[in-house]
C-alpha atoms as a PDB file:
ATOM      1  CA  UNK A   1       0.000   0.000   0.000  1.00  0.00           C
ATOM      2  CA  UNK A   2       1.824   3.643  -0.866  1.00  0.00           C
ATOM      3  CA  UNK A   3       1.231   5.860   1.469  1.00  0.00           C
ATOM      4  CA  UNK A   4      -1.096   8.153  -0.198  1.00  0.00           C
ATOM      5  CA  UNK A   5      -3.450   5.274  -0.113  1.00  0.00           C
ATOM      6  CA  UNK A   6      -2.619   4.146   3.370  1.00  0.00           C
ATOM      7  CA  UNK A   7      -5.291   5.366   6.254  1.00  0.00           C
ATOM      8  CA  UNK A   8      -3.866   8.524   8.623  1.00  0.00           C
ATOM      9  CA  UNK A   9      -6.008   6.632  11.428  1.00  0.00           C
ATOM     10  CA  UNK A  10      -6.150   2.504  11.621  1.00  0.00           C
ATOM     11  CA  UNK A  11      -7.463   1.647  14.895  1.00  0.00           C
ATOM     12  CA  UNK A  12      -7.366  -2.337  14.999  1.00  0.00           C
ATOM     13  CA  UNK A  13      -9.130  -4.381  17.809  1.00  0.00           C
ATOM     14  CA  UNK A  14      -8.885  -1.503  20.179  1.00  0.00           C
ATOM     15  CA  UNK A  15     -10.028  -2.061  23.505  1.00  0.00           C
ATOM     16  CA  UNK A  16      -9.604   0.065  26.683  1.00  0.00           C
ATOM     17  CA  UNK A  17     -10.553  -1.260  30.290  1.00  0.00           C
ATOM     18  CA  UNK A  18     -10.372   0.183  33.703  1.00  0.00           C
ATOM     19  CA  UNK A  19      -9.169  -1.643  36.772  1.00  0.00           C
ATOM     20  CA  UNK A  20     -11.863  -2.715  38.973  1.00  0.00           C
ATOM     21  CA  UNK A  21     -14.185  -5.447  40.661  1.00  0.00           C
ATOM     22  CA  UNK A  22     -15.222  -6.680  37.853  1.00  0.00           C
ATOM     23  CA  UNK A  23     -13.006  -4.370  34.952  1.00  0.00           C
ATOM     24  CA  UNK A  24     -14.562  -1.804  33.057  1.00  0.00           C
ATOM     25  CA  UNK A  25     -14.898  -2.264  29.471  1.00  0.00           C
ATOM     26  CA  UNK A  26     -15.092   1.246  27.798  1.00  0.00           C
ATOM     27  CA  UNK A  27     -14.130   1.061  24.284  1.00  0.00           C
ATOM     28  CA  UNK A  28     -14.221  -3.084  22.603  1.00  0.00           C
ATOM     29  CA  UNK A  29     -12.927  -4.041  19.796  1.00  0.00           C
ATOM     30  CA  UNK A  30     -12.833  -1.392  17.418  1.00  0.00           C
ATOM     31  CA  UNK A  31     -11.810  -0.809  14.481  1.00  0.00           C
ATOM     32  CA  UNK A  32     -11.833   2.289  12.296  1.00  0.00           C
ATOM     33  CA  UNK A  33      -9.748   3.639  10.064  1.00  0.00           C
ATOM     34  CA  UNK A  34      -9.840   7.703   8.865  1.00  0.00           C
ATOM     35  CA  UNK A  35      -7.915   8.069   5.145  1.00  0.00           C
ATOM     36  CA  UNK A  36      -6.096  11.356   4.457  1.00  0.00           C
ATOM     37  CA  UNK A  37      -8.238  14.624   3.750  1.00  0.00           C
ATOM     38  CA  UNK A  38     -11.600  12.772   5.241  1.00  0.00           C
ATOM     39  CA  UNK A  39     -13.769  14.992   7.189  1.00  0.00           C
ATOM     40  CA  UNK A  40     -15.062  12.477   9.981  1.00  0.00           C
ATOM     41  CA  UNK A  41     -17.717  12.748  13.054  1.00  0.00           C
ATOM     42  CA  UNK A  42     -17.768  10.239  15.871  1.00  0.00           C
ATOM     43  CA  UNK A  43     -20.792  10.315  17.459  1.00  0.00           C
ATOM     44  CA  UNK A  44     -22.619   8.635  19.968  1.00  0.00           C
ATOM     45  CA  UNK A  45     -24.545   9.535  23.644  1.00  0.00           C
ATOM     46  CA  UNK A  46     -23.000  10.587  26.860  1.00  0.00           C
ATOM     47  CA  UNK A  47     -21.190   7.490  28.136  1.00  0.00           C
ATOM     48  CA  UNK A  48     -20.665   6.041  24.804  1.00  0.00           C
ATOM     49  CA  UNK A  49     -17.020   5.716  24.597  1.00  0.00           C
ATOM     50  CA  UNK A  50     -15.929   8.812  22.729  1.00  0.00           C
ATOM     51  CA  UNK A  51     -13.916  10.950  25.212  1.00  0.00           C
ATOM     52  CA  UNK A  52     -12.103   7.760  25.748  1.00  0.00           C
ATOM     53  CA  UNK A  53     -11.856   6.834  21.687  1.00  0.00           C
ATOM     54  CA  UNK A  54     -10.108  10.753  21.528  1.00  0.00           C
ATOM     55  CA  UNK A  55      -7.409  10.239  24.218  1.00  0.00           C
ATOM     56  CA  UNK A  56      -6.514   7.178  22.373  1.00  0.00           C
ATOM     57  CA  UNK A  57      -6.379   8.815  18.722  1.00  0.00           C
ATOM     58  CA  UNK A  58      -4.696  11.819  20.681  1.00  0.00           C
ATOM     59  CA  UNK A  59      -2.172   9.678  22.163  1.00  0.00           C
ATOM     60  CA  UNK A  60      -2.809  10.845  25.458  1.00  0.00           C
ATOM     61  CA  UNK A  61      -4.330   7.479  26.788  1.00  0.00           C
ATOM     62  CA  UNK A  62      -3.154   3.820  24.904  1.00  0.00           C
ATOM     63  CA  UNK A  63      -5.527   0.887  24.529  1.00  0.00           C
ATOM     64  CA  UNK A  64      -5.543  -1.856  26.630  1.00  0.00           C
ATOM     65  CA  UNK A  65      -6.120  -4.573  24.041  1.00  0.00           C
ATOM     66  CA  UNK A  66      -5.731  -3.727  20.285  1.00  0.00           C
ATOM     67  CA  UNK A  67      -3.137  -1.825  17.671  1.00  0.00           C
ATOM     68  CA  UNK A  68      -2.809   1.764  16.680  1.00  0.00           C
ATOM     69  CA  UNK A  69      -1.707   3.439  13.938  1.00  0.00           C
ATOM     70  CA  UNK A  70      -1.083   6.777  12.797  1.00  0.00           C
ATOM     71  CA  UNK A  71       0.661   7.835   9.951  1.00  0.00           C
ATOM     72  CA  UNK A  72       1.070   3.901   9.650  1.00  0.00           C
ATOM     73  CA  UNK A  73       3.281   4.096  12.750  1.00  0.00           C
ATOM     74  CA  UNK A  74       2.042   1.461  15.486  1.00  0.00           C
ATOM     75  CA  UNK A  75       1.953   3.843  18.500  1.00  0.00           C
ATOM     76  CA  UNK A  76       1.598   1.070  21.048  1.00  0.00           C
ATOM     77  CA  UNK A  77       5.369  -0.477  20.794  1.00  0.00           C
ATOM     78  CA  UNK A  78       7.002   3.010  21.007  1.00  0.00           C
ATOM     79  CA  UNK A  79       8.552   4.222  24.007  1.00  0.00           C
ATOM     80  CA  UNK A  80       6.565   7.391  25.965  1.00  0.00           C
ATOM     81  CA  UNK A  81       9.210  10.125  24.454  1.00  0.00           C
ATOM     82  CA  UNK A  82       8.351   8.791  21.056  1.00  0.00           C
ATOM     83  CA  UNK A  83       4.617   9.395  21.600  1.00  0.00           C
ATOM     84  CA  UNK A  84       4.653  12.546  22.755  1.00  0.00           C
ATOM     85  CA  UNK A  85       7.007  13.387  19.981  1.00  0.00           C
ATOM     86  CA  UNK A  86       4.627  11.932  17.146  1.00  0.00           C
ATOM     87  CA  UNK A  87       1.663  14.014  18.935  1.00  0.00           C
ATOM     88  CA  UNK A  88       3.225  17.236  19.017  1.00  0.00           C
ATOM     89  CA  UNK A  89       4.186  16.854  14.743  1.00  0.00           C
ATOM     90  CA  UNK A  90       1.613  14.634  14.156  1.00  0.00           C
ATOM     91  CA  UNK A  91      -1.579  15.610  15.594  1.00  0.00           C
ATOM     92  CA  UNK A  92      -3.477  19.589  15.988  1.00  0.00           C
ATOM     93  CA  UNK A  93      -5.888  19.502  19.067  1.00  0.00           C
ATOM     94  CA  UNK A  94      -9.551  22.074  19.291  1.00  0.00           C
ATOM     95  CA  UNK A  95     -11.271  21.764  22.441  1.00  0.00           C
ATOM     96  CA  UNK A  96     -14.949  22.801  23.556  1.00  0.00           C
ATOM     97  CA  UNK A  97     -13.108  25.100  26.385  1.00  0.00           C
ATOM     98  CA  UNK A  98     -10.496  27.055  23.743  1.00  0.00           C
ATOM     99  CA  UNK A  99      -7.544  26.751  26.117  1.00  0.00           C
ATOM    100  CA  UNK A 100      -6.004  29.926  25.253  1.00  0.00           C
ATOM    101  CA  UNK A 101      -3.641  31.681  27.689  1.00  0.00           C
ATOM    102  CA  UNK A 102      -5.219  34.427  29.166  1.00  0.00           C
ATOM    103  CA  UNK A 103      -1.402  36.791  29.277  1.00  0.00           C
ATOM    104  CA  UNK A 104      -0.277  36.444  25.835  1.00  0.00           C
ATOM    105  CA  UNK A 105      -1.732  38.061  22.652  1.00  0.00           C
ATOM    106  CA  UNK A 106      -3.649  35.983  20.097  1.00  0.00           C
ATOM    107  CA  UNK A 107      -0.317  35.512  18.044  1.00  0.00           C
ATOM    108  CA  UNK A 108       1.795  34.181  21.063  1.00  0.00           C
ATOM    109  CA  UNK A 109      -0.982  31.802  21.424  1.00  0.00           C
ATOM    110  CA  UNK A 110      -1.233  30.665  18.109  1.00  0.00           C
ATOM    111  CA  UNK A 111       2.834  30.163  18.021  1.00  0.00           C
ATOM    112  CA  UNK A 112       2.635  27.826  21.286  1.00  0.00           C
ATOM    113  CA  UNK A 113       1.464  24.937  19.166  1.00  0.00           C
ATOM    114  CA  UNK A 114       4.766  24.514  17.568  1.00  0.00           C
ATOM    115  CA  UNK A 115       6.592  25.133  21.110  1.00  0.00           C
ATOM    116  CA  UNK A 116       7.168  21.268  21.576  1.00  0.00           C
ATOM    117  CA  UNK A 117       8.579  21.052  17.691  1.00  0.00           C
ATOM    118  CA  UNK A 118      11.410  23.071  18.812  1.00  0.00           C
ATOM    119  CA  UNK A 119      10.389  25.161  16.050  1.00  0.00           C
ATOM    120  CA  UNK A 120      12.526  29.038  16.193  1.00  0.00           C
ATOM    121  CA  UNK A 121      10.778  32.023  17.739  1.00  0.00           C
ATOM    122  CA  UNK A 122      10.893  33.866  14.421  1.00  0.00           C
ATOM    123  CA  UNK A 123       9.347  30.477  12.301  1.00  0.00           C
ATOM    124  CA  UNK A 124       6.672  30.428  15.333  1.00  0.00           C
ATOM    125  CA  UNK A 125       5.971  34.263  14.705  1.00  0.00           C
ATOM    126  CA  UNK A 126       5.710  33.479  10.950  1.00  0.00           C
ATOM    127  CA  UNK A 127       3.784  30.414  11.001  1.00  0.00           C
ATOM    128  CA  UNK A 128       1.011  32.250  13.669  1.00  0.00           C
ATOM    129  CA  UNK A 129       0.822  35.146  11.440  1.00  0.00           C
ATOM    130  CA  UNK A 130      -0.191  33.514   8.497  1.00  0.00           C
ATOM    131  CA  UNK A 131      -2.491  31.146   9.894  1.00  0.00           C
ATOM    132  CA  UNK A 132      -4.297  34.107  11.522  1.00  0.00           C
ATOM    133  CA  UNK A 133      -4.649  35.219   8.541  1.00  0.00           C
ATOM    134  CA  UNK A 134      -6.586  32.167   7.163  1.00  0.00           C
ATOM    135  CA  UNK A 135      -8.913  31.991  10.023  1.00  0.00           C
ATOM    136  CA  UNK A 136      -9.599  35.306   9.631  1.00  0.00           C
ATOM    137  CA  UNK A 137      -8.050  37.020  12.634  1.00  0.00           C
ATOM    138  CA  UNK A 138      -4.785  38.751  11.374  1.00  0.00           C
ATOM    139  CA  UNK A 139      -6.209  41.986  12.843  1.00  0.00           C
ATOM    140  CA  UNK A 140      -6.476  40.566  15.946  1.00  0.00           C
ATOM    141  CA  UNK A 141      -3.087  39.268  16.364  1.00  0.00           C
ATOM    142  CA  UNK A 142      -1.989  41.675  18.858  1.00  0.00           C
ATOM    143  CA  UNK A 143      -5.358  41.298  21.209  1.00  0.00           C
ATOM    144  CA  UNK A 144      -5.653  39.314  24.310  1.00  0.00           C
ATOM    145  CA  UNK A 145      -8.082  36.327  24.607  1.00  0.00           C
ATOM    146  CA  UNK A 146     -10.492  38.551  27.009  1.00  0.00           C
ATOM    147  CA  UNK A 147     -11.203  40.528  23.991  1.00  0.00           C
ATOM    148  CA  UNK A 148     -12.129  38.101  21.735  1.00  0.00           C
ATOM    149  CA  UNK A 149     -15.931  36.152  21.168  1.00  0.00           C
ATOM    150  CA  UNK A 150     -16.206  32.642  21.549  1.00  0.00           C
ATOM    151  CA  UNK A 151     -16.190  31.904  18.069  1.00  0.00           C
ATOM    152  CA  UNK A 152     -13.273  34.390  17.476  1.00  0.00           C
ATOM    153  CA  UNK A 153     -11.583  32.253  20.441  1.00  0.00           C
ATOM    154  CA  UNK A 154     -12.470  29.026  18.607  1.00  0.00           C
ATOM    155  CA  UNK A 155     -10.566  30.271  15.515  1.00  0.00           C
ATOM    156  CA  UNK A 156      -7.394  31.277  16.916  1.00  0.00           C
ATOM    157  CA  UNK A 157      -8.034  27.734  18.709  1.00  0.00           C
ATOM    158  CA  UNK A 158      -7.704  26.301  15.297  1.00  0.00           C
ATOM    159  CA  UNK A 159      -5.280  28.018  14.152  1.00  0.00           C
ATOM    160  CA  UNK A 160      -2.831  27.161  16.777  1.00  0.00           C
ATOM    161  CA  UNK A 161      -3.664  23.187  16.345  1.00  0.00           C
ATOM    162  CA  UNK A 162      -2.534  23.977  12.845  1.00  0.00           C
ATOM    163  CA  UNK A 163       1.037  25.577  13.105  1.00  0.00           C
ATOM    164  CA  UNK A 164       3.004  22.643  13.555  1.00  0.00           C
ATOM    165  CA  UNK A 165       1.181  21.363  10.226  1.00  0.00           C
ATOM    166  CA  UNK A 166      -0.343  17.895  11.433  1.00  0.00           C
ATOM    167  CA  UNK A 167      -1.595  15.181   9.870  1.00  0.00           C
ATOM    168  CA  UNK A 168      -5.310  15.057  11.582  1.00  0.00           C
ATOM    169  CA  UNK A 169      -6.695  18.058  13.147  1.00  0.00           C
ATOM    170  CA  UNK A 170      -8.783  16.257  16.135  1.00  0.00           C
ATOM    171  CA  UNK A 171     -11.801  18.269  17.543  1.00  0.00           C
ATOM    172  CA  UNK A 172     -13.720  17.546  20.527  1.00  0.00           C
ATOM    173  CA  UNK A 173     -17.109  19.017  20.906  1.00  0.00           C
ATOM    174  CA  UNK A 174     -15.628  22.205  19.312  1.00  0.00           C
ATOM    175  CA  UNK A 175     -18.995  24.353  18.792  1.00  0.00           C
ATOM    176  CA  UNK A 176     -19.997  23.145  22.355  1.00  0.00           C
ATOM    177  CA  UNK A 177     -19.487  26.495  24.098  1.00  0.00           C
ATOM    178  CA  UNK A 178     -20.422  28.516  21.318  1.00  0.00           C
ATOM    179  CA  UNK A 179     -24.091  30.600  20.040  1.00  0.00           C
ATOM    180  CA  UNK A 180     -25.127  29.137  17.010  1.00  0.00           C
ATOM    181  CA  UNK A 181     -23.773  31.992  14.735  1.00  0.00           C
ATOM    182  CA  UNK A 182     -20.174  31.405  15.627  1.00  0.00           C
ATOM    183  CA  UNK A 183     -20.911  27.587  15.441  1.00  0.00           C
ATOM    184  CA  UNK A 184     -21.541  27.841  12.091  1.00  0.00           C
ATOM    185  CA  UNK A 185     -18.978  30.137  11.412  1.00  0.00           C
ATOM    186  CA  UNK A 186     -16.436  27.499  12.893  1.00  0.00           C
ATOM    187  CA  UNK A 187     -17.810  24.664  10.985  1.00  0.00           C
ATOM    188  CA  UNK A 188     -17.629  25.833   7.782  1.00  0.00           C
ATOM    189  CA  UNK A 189     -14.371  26.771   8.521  1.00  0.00           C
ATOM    190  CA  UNK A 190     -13.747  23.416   9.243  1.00  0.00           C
ATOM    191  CA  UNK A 191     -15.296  22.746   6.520  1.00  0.00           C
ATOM    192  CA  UNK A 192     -12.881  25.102   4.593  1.00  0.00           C
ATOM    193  CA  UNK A 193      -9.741  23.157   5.687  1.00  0.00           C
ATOM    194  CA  UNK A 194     -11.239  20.313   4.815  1.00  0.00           C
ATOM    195  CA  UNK A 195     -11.513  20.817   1.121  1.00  0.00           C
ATOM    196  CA  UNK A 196      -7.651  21.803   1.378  1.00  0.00           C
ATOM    197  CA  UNK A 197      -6.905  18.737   2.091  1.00  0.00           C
ATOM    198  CA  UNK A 198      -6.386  18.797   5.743  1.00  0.00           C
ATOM    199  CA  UNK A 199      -8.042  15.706   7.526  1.00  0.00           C
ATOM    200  CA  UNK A 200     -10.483  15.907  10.549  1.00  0.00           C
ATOM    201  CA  UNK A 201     -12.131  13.783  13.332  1.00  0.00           C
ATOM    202  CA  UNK A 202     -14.709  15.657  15.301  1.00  0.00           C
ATOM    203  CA  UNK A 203     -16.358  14.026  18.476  1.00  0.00           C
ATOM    204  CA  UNK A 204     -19.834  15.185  18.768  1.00  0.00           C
ATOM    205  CA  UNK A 205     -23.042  14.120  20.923  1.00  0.00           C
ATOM    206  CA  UNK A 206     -25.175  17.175  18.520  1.00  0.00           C
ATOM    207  CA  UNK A 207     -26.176  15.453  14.823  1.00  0.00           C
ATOM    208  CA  UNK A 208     -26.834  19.159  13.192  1.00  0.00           C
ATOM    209  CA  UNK A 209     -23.237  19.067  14.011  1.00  0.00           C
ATOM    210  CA  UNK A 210     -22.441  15.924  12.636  1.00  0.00           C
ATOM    211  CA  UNK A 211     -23.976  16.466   9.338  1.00  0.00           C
ATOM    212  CA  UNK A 212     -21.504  18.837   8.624  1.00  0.00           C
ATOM    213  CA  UNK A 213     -19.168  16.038   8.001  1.00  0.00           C
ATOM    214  CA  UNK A 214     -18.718  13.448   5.058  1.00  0.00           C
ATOM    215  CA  UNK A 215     -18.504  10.727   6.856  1.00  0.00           C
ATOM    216  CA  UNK A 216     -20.488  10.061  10.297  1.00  0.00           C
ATOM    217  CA  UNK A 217     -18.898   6.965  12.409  1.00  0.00           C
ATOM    218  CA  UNK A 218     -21.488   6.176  15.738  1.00  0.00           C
ATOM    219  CA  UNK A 219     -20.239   4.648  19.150  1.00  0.00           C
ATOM    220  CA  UNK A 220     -22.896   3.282  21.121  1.00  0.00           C
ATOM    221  CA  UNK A 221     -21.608   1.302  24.163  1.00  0.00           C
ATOM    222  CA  UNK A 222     -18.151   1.252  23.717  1.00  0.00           C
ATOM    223  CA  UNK A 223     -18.229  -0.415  20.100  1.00  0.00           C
ATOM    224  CA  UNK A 224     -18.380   1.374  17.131  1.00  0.00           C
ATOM    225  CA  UNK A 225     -21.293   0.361  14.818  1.00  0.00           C
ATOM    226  CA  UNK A 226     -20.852  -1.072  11.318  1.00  0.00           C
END
């Protein structure tokens, strides 16, 4: 398989259990696999499985039974340092709560995301600028979070998941804190990366959110359905 055919995702068999009297089986046996430049929603109820499905495609949690892959890399034989390495290059990060750093300017927040690349201060700068500029906020560079609206805090989420250029752009409930204006606005921006090729897994409980995507995957009791 060349590797503009090969999946950016390939969960195999995952499963992910919690010590206790008896275990607790969150996610079982799943499989899914997310090709480059798909727009993707993983849906499901509260309790489903999904927070838990994101920490494993975010490499912040591994599966307890199972094989995953990103970039065709199997991230559960490689040592802790490698991980964290492979998620700073490898994966951009939009949360429902923004996350943005209430003391530094829109720009020096946007530059943080490629911090942990080791990236120069001056390719940082450069890299913020011009993604500001896509998401619509290079006027804003020089304003602090407080200033902002949610959806303008959303954006210059984005565009800081964006800097270090990964190869999946995960989002987790991203229009959760936001009116349904700026929702919108977000999503189609999303929507906008998308058709540029850049690939993206939402986790959503709201289907009008959903439906924005191409492809809708559901969870339902830790097991994702076919």
């Amino acid at each position: 398989m060349n590797a503009a055919s090969s999946p950016v995702i390939a969960l195999r068999a995952v499963g992910r259990s919690f010590a206790g009297n008896p275990p607790v089986d969150i996610l079982r046996s799943v499989d899914l696999r997310v090709d480059r430049g798909e727009f993707v929603a993983i849906v499901g109820p509260s309790g489903s499985g999904k927070s838990t499905l994101l920490n494993i495609l975010g490499l912040l949690d591994s599966p307890t039974t199972g094989r995953y892959l990103l970039d065709g890399i199997d991230t559960t034989t490689i040592s802790h340092r490698r991980r964290a390495r492979l998620r700073a290059a490898r994966l951009g990060f939009v949360f429902q709560a923004f996350h943005l750093l209430p003391h530094l300017t829109v720009a020096e927040n946007v530059s943080l995301g490629g911090l942990y690349l080791g990236l120069p201060a001056r390719e940082r700068a450069r890299r913020a600028d011009r993604l500001l500029d896509r998401v619509g906020l290079g006027h804003r560079r020089r304003a602090r979070p407080r200033t902002l609206s949610g959806g303008e805090r959303q954006r210059v989420a984005i565009a800081r998941s964006l800097v270090a250029g990964p190869s999946v752009l995960l989002a987790d409930e991203p229009t959760g804190n936001l009116d349904s204006v700026s929702a919108d606005a977000v999503l189609s921006l999303f929507s906008e990366l998308h058709a540029e090729g850049v690939t993206v897994a939402m986790i959503t409980h709201d289907p009008g959110v959903a439906a924005r995507a191409h492809r809708r995957v559901r969870i339902v009791d830790g097991q994702v359905l076919r």
